[in-house]
C-alpha atoms as a PDB file:
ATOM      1  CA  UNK A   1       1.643  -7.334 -67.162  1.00  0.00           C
ATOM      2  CA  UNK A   2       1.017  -8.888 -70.744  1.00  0.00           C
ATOM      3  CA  UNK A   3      -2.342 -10.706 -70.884  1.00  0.00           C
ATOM      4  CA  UNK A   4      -2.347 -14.966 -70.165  1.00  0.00           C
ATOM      5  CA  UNK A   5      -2.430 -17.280 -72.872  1.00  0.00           C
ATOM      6  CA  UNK A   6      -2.651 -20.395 -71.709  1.00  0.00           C
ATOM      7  CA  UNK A   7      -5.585 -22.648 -71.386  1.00  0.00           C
ATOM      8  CA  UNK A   8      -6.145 -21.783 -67.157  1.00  0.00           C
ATOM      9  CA  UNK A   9     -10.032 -21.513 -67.735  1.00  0.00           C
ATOM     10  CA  UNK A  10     -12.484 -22.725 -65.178  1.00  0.00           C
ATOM     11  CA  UNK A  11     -15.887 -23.566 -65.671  1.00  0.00           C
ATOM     12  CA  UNK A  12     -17.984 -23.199 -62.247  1.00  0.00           C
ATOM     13  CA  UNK A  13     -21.030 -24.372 -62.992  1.00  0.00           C
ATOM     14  CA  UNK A  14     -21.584 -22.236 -66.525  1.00  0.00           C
ATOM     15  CA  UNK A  15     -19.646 -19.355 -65.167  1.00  0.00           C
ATOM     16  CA  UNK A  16     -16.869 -19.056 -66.884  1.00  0.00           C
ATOM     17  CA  UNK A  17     -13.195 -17.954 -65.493  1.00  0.00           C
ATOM     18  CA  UNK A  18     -10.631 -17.193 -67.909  1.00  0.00           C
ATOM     19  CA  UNK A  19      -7.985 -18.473 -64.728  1.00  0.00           C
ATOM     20  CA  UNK A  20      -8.916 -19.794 -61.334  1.00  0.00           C
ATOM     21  CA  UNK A  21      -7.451 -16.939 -59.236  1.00  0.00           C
ATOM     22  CA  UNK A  22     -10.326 -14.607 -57.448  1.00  0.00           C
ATOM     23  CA  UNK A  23     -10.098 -12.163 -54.772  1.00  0.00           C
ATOM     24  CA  UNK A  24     -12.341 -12.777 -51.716  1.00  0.00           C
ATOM     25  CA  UNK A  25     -15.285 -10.758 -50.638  1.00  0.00           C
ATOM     26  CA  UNK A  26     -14.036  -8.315 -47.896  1.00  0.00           C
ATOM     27  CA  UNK A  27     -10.680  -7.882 -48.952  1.00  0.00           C
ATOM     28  CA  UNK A  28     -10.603  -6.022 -53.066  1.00  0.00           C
ATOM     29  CA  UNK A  29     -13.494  -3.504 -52.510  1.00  0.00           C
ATOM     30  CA  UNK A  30     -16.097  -3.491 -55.341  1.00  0.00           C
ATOM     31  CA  UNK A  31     -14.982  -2.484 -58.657  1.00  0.00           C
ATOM     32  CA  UNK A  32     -11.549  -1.540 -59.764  1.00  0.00           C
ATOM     33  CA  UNK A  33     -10.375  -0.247 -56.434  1.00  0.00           C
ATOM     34  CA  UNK A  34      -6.963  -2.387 -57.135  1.00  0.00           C
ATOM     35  CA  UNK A  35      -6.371  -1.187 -60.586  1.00  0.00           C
ATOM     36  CA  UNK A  36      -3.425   1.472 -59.612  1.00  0.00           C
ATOM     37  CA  UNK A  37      -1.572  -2.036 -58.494  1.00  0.00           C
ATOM     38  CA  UNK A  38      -2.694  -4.368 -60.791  1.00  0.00           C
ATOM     39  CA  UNK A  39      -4.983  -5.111 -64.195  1.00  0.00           C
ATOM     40  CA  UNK A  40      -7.881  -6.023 -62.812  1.00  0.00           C
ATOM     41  CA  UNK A  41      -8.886  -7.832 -66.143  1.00  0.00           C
ATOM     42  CA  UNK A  42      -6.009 -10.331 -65.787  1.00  0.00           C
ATOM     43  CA  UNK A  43      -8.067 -12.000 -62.726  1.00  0.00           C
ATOM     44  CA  UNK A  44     -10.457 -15.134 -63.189  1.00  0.00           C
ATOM     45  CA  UNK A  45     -12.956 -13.033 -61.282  1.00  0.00           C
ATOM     46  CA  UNK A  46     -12.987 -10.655 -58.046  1.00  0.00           C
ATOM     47  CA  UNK A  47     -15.835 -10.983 -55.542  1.00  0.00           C
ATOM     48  CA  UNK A  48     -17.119  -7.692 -54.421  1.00  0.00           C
ATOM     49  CA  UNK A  49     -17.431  -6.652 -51.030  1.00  0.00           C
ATOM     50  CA  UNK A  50     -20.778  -7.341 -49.013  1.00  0.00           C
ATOM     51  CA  UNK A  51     -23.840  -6.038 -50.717  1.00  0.00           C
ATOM     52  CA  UNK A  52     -26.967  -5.761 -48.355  1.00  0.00           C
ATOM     53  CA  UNK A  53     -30.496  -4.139 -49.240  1.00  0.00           C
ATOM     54  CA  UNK A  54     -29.516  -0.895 -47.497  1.00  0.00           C
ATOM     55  CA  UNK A  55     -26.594   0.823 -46.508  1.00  0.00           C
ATOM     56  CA  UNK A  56     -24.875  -0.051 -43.054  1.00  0.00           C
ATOM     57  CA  UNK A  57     -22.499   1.719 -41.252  1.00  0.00           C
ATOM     58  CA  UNK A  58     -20.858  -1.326 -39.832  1.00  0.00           C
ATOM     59  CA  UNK A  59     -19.658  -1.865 -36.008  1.00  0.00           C
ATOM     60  CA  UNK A  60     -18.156   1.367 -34.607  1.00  0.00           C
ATOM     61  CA  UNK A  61     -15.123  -0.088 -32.621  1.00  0.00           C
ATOM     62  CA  UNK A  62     -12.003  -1.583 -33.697  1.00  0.00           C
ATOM     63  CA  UNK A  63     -12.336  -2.735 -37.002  1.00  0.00           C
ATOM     64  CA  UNK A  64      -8.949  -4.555 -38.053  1.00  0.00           C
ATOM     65  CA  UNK A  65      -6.176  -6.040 -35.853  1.00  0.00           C
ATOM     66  CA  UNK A  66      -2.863  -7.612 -36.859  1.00  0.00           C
ATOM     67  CA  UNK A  67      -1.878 -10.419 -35.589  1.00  0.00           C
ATOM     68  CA  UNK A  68       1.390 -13.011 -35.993  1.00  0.00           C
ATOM     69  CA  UNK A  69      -0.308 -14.749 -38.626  1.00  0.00           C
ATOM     70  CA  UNK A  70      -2.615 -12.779 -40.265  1.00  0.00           C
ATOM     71  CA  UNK A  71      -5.577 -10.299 -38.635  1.00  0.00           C
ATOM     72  CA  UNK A  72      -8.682 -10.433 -36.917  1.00  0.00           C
ATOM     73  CA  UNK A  73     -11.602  -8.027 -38.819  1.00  0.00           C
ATOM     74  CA  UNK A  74     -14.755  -6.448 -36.895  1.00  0.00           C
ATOM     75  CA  UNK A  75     -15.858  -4.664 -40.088  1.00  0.00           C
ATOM     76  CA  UNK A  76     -19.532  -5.408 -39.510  1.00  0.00           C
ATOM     77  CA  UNK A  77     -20.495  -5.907 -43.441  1.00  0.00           C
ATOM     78  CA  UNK A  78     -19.759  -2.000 -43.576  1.00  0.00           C
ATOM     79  CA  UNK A  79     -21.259  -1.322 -47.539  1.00  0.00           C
ATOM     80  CA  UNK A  80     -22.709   0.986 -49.649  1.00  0.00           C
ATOM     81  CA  UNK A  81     -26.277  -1.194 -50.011  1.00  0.00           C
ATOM     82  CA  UNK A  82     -27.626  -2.554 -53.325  1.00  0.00           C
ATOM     83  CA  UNK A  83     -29.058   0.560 -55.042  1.00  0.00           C
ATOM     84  CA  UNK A  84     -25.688   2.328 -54.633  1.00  0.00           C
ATOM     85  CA  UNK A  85     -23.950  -0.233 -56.129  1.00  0.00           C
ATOM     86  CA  UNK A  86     -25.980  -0.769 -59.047  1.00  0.00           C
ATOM     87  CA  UNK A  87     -26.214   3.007 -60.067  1.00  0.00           C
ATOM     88  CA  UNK A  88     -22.174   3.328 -59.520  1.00  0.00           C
ATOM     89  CA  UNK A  89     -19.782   0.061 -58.978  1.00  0.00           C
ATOM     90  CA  UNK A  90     -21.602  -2.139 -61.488  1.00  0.00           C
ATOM     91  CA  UNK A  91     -21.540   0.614 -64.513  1.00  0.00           C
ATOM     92  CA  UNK A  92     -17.649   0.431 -63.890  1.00  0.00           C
ATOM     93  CA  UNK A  93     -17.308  -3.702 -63.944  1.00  0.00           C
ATOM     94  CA  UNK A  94     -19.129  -3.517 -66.782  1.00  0.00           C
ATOM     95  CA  UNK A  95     -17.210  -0.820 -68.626  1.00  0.00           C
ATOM     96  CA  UNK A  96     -14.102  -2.087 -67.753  1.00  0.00           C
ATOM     97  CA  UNK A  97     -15.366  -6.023 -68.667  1.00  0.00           C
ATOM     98  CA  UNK A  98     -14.113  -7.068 -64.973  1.00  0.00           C
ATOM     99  CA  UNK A  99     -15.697 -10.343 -64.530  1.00  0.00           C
ATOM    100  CA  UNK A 100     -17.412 -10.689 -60.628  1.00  0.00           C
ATOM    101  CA  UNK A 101     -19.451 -12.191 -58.082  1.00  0.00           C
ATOM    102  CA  UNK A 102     -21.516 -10.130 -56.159  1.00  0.00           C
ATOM    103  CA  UNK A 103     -21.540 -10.788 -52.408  1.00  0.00           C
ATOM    104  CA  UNK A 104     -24.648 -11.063 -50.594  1.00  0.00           C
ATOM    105  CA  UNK A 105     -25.684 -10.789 -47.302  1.00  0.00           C
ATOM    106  CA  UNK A 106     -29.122 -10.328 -45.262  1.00  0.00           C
ATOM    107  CA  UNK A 107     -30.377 -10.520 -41.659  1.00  0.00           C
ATOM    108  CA  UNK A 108     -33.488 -12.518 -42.736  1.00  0.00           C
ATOM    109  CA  UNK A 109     -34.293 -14.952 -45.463  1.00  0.00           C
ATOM    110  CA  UNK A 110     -36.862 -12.328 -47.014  1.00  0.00           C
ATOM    111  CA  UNK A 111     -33.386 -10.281 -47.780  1.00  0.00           C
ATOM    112  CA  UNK A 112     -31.760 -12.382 -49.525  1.00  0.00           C
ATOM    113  CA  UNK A 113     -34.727 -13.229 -51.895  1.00  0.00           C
ATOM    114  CA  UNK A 114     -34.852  -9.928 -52.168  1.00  0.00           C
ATOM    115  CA  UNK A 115     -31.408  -9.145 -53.021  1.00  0.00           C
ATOM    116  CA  UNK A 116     -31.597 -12.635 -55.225  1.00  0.00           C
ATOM    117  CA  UNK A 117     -34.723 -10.797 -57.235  1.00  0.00           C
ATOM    118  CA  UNK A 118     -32.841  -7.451 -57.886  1.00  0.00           C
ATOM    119  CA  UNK A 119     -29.546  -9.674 -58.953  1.00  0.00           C
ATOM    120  CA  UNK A 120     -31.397 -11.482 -61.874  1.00  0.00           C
ATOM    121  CA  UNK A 121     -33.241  -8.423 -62.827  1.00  0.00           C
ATOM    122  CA  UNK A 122     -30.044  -7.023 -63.334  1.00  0.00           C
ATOM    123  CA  UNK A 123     -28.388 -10.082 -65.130  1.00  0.00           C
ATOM    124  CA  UNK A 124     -25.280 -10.278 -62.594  1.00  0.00           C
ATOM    125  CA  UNK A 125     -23.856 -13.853 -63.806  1.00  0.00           C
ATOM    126  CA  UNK A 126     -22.918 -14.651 -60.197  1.00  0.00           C
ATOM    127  CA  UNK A 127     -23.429 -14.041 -56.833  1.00  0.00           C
ATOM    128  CA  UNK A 128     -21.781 -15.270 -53.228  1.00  0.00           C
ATOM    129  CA  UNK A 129     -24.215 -16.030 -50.502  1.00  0.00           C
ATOM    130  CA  UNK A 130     -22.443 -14.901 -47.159  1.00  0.00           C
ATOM    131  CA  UNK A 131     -24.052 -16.752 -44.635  1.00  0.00           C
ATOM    132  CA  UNK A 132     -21.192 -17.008 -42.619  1.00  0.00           C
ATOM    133  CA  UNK A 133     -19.772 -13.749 -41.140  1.00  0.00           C
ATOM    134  CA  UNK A 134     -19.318 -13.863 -37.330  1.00  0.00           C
ATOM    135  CA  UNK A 135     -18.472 -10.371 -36.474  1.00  0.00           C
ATOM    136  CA  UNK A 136     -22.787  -8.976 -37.299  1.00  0.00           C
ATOM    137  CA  UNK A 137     -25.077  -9.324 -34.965  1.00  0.00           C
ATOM    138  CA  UNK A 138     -28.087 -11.031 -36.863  1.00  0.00           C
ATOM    139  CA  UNK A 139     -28.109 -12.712 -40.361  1.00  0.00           C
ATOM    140  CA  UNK A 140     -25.157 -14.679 -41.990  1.00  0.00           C
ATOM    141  CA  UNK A 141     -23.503 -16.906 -39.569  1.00  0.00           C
ATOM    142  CA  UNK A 142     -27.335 -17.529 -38.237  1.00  0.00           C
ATOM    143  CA  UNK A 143     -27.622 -19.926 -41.455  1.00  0.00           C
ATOM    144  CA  UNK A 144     -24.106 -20.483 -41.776  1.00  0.00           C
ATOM    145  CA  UNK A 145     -24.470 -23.293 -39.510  1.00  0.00           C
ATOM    146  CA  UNK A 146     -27.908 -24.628 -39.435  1.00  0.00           C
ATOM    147  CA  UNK A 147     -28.420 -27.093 -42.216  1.00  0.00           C
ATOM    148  CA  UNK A 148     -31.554 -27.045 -42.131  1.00  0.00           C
ATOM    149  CA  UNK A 149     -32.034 -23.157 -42.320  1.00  0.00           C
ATOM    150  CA  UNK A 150     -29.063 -22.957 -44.673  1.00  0.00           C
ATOM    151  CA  UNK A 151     -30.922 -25.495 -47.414  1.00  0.00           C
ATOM    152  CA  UNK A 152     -34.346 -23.346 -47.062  1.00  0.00           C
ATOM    153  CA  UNK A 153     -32.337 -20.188 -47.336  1.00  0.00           C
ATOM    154  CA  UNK A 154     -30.487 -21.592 -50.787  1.00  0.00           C
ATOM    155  CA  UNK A 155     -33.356 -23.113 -51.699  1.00  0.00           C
ATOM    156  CA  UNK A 156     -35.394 -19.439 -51.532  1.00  0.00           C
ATOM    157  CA  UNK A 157     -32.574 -17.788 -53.208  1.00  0.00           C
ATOM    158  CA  UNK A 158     -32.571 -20.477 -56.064  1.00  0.00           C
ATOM    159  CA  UNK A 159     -36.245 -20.142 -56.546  1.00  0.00           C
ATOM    160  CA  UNK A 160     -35.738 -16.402 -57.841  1.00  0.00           C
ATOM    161  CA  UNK A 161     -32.289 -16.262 -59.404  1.00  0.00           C
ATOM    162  CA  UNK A 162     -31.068 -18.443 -62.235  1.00  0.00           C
ATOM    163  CA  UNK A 163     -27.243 -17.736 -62.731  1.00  0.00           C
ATOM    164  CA  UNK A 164     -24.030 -19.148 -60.481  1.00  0.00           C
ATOM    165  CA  UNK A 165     -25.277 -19.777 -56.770  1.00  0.00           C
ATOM    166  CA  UNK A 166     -22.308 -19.157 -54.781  1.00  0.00           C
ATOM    167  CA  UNK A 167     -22.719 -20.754 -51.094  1.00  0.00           C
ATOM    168  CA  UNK A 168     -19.202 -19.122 -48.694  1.00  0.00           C
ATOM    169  CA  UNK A 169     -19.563 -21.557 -45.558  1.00  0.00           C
ATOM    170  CA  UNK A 170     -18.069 -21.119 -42.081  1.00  0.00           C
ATOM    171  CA  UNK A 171     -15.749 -23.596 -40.339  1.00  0.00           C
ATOM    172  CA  UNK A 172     -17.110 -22.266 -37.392  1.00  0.00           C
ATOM    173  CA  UNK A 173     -19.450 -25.515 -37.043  1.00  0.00           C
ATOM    174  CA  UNK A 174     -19.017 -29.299 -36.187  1.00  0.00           C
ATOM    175  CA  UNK A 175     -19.702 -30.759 -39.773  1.00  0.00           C
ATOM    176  CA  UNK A 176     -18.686 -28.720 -42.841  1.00  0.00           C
ATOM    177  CA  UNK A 177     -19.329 -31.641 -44.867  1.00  0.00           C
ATOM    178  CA  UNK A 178     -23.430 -31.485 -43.823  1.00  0.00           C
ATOM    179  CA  UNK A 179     -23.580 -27.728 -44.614  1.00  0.00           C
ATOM    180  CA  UNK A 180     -22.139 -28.390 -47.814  1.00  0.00           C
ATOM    181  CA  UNK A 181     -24.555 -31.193 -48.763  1.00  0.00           C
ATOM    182  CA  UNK A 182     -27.454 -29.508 -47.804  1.00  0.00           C
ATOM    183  CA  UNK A 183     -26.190 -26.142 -49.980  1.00  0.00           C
ATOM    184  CA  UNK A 184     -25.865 -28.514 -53.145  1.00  0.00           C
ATOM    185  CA  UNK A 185     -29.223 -30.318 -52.464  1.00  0.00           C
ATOM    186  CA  UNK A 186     -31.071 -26.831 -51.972  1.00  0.00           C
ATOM    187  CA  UNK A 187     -29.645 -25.790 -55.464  1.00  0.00           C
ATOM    188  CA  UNK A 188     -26.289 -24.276 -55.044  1.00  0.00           C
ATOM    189  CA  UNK A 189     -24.145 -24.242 -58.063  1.00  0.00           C
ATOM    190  CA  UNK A 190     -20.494 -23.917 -55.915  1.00  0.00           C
ATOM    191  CA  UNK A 191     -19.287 -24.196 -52.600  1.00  0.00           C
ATOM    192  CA  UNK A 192     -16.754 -21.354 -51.452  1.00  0.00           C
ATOM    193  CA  UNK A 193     -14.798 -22.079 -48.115  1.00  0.00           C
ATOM    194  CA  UNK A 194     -13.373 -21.041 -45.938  1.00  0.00           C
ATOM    195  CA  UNK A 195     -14.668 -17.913 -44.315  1.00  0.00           C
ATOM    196  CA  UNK A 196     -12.903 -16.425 -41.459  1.00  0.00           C
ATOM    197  CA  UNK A 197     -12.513 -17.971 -38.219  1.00  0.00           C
ATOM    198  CA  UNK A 198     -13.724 -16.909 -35.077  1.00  0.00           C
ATOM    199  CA  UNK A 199     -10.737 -15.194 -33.564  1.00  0.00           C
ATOM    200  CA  UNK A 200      -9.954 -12.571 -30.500  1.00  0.00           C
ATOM    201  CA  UNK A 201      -7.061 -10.084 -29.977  1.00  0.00           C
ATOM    202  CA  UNK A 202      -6.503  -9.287 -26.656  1.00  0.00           C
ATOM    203  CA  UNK A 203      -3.573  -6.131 -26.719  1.00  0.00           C
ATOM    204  CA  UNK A 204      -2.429  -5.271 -22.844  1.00  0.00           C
ATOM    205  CA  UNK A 205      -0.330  -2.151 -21.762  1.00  0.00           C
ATOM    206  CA  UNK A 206       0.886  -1.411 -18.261  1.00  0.00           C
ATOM    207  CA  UNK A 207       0.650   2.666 -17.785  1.00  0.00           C
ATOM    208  CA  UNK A 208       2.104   3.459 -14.436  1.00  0.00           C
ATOM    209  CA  UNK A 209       0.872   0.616 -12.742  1.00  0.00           C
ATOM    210  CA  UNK A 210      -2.342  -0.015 -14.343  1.00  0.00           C
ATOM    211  CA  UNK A 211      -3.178  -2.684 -16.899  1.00  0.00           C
ATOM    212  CA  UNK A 212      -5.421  -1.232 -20.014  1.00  0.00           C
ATOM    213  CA  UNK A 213      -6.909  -4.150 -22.772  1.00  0.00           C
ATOM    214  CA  UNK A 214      -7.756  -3.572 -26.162  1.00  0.00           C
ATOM    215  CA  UNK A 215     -10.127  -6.395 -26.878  1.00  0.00           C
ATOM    216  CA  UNK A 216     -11.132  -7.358 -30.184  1.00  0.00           C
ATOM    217  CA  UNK A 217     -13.150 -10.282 -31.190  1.00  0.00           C
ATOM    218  CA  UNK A 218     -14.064 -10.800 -34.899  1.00  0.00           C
ATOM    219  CA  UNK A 219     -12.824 -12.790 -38.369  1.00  0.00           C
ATOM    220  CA  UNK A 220      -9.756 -14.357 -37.874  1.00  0.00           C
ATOM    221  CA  UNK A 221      -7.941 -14.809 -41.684  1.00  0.00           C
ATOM    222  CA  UNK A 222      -4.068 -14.891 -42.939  1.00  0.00           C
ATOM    223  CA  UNK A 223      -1.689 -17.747 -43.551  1.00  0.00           C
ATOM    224  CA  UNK A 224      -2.628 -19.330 -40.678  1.00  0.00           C
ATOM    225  CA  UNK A 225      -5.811 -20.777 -41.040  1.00  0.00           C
ATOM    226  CA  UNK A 226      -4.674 -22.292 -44.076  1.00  0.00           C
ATOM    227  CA  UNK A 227      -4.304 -25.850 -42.664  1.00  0.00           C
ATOM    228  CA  UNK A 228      -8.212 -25.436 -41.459  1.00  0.00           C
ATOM    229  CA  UNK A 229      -9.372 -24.044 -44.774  1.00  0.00           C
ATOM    230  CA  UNK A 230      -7.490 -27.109 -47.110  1.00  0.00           C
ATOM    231  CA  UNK A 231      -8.965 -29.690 -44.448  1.00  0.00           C
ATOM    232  CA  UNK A 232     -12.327 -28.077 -44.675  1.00  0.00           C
ATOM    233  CA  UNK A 233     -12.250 -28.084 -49.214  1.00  0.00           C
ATOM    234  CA  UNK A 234     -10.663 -31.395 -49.149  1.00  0.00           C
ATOM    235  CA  UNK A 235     -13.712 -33.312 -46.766  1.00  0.00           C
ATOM    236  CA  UNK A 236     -16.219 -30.673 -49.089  1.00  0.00           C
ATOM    237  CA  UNK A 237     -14.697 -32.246 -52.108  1.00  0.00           C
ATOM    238  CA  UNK A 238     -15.413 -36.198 -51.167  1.00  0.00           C
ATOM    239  CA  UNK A 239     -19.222 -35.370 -50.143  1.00  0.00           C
ATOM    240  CA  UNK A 240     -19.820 -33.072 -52.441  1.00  0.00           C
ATOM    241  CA  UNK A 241     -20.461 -32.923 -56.574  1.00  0.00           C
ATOM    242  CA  UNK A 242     -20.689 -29.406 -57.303  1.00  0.00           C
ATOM    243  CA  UNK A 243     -17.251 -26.889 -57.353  1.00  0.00           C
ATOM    244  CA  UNK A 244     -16.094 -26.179 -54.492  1.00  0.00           C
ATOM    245  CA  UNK A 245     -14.005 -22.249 -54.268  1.00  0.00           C
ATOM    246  CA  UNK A 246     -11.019 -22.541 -51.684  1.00  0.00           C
ATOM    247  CA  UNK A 247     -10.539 -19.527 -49.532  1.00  0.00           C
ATOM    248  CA  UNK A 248      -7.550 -19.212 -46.696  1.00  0.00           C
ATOM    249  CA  UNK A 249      -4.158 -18.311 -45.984  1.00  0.00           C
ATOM    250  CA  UNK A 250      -3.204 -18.604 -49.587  1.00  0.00           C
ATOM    251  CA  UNK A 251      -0.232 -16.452 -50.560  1.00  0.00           C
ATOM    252  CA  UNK A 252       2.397 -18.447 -52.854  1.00  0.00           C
ATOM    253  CA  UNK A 253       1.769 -20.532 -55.885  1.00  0.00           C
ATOM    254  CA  UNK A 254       2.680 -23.945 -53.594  1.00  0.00           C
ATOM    255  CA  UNK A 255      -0.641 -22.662 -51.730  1.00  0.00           C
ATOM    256  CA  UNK A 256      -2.927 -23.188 -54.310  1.00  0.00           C
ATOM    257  CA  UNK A 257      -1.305 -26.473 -55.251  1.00  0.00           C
ATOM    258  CA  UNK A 258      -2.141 -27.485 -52.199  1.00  0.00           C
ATOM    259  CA  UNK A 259      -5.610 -26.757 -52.219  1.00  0.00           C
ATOM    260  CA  UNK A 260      -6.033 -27.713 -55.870  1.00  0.00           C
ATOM    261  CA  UNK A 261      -4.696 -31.481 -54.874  1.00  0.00           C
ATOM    262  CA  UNK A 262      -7.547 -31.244 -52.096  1.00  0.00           C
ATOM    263  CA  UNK A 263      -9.866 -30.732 -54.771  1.00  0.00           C
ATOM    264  CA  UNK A 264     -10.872 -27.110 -55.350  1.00  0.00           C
ATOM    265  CA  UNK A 265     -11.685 -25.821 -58.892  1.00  0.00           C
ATOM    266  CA  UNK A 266     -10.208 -22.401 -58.350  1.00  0.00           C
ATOM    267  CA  UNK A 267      -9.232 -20.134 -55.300  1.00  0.00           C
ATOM    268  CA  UNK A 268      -9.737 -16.605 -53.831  1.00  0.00           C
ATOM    269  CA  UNK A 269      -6.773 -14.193 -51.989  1.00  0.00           C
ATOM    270  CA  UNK A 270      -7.840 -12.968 -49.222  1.00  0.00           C
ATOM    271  CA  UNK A 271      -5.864 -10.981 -46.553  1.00  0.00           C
ATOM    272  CA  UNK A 272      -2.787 -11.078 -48.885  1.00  0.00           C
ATOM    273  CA  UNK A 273      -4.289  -8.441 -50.965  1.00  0.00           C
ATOM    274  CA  UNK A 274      -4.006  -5.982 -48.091  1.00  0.00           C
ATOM    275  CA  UNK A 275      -0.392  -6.145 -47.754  1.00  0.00           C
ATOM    276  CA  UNK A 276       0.792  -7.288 -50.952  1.00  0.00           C
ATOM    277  CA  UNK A 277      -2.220  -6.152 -53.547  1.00  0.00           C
ATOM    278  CA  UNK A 278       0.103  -7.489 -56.676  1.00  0.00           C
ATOM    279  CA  UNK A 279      -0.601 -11.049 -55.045  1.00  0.00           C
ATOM    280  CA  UNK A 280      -3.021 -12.337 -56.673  1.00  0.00           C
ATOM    281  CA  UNK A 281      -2.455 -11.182 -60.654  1.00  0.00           C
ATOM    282  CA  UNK A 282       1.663 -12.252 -59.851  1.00  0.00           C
ATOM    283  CA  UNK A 283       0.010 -15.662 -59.025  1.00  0.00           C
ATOM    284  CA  UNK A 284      -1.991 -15.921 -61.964  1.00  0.00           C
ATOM    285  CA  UNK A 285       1.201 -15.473 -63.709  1.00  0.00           C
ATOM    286  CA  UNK A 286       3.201 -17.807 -62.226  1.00  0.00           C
ATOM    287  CA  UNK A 287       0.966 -20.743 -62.163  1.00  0.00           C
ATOM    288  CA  UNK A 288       0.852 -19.847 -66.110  1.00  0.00           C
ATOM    289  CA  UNK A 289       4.134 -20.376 -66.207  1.00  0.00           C
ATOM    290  CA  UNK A 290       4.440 -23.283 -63.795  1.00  0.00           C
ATOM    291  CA  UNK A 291       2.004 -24.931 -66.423  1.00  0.00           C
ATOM    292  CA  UNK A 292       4.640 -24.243 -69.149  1.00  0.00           C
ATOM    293  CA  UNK A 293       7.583 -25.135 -67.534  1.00  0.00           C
ATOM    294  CA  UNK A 294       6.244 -28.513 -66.225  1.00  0.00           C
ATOM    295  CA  UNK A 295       4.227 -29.725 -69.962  1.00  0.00           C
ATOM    296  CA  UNK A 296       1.087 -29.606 -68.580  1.00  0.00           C
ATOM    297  CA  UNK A 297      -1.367 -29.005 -71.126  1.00  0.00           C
ATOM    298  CA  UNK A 298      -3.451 -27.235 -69.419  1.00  0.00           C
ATOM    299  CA  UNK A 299      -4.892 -26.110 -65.787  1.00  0.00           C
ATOM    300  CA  UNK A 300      -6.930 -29.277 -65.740  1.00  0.00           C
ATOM    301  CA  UNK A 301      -4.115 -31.942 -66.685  1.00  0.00           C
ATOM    302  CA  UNK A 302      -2.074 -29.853 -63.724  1.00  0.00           C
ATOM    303  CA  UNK A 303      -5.279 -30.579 -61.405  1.00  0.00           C
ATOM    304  CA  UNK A 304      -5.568 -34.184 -62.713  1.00  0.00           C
ATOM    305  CA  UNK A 305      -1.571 -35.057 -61.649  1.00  0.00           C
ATOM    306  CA  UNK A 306      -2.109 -33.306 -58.328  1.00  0.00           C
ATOM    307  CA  UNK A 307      -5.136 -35.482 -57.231  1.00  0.00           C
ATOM    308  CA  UNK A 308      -3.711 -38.880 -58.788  1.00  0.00           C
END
């Protein structure tokens, strides 16, 4: 696919997208994983999967169900830990000029300073606090949904990095709106949202007689959580001054003109990637050309019109 031309940049708070289509933490891997489908280059940005200080192994039973509408994950932050990545994912972003956001996630606050330190010693322009996975056991959705302990966590993290403070909150809570205020007050530069819901799959087979379950509880994502994901951005957006990233059920260009008339700045594909991993470049190419087609001048105007 040719390279875009038109004006489809996004600034999020100094970090620059050339278009506002990202793929979300979880679901793209973390380097150039996707480039046998797609040119990875061609993307505003992908967000890389988890990083924690050390390896884990993640949770050992299921790990992904399918469901009518999308899946349920029980990954468990499975990743390769911080010193793997930097000695052999970020050499490859950087040689092949892929723009990214490093995920982040820790068990205690003391991690994520830590892992805050290491990112601005290593210049990464960008990084996505996940403080809202509900399928680990300690960490994450622990701050996700405590304001208070989600403004001293940003707040610790700002204190020792410098560059794009990505904050990915739950909807797993009674006010989104309060998490996100506290996030921008602590010093985030961008809100992300939504991260998965909290979903259960329960599978049930009669052999000769006798019922057996297959019970899995985890991240529920896919098309349909969208509804809960644009009414989640658009309340962020009124109580909120800083970007905010919209994350859920988007597949189709009319998704993200939804979620850009609630307000986002620019969005990331999530489960779509696993069954259709041309989604999200084919998007970035269509919304290119919706621009044309329509005489918008640009991404912006196209936002402008869609909020009026």
């Amino acid at each position: 696919m040719a390279a875009l031309i038109s004006d489809l940049q996004v600034n999020i708070n100094g970090f620059m997208l050339k278009n506002p289509i990202m793929t979300a933490s979880g679901t793209y891997g973390y380097a150039d994983e996707y480039n046998e489908f797609i040119n990875v280059t061609n993307l505003g940005a992908i967000v890389t999967k988890a990083i924690s200080l050390e390896p884990r192994e993640g949770n050992k039973h299921t790990r992904i169900t399918e469901t009518k509408a999308g899946m349920i994950n029980s990954i468990g932050l499975e990743n390769v830990g911080i010193r793997v990545f930097l000695e052999q994912k970020l050499p490859v972003l950087k040689n092949k000029n892929i723009n990214f956001v490093m995920n982040i996630a820790g068990t205690t606050v003391d991690e994520y300073i830590q892992l805050g330190k290491i990112c601005e010693e290593n210049n990464i322009k960008a990084i996505e606090l996940n403080v809202s996975c509900p399928n680990v056991k300690a960490g994450c959705l622990e701050f996700g949904t405590d304001e208070n302990a989600l403004y001293e966590l940003v707040k610790s993290v700002r204190n020792v990095y410098n560059g794009c403070l990505i904050v990915k909150l739950t909807p797993n809570v009674t006010s989104i709106e309060k998490l996100g205020t506290a996030a921008e007050k602590a010093g985030a530069s961008a809100i992300s949202a939504i991260n998965t819901l909290k979903g259960t799959s329960i599978r049930i087979t009669n052999v000769r007689g006798k019922f057996q379950k297959e019970i899995v509880s985890g991240g529920y994502s896919g098309i349909g959580i969208k509804p809960v994901a644009i009414s989640a951005v658009y309340r962020l957006s009124k109580v909120i001054n800083i970007p905010v990233i919209g994350i859920g059920g988007i597949e189709t260009l009319d998704d993200i003109l939804e979620f850009f008339a609630a307000g986002v700045e620019a969005v990331q594909i999530g489960t779509a990637n696993f069954t259709h991993p041309e989604t999200a470049e084919k998007l970035v190419s269509e919304l290119e050309q919706y621009i044309k087609n329509n005489n918008f001048k640009n991404l912006e105007e196209l936002k402008k019109e869609l909020r009026a």
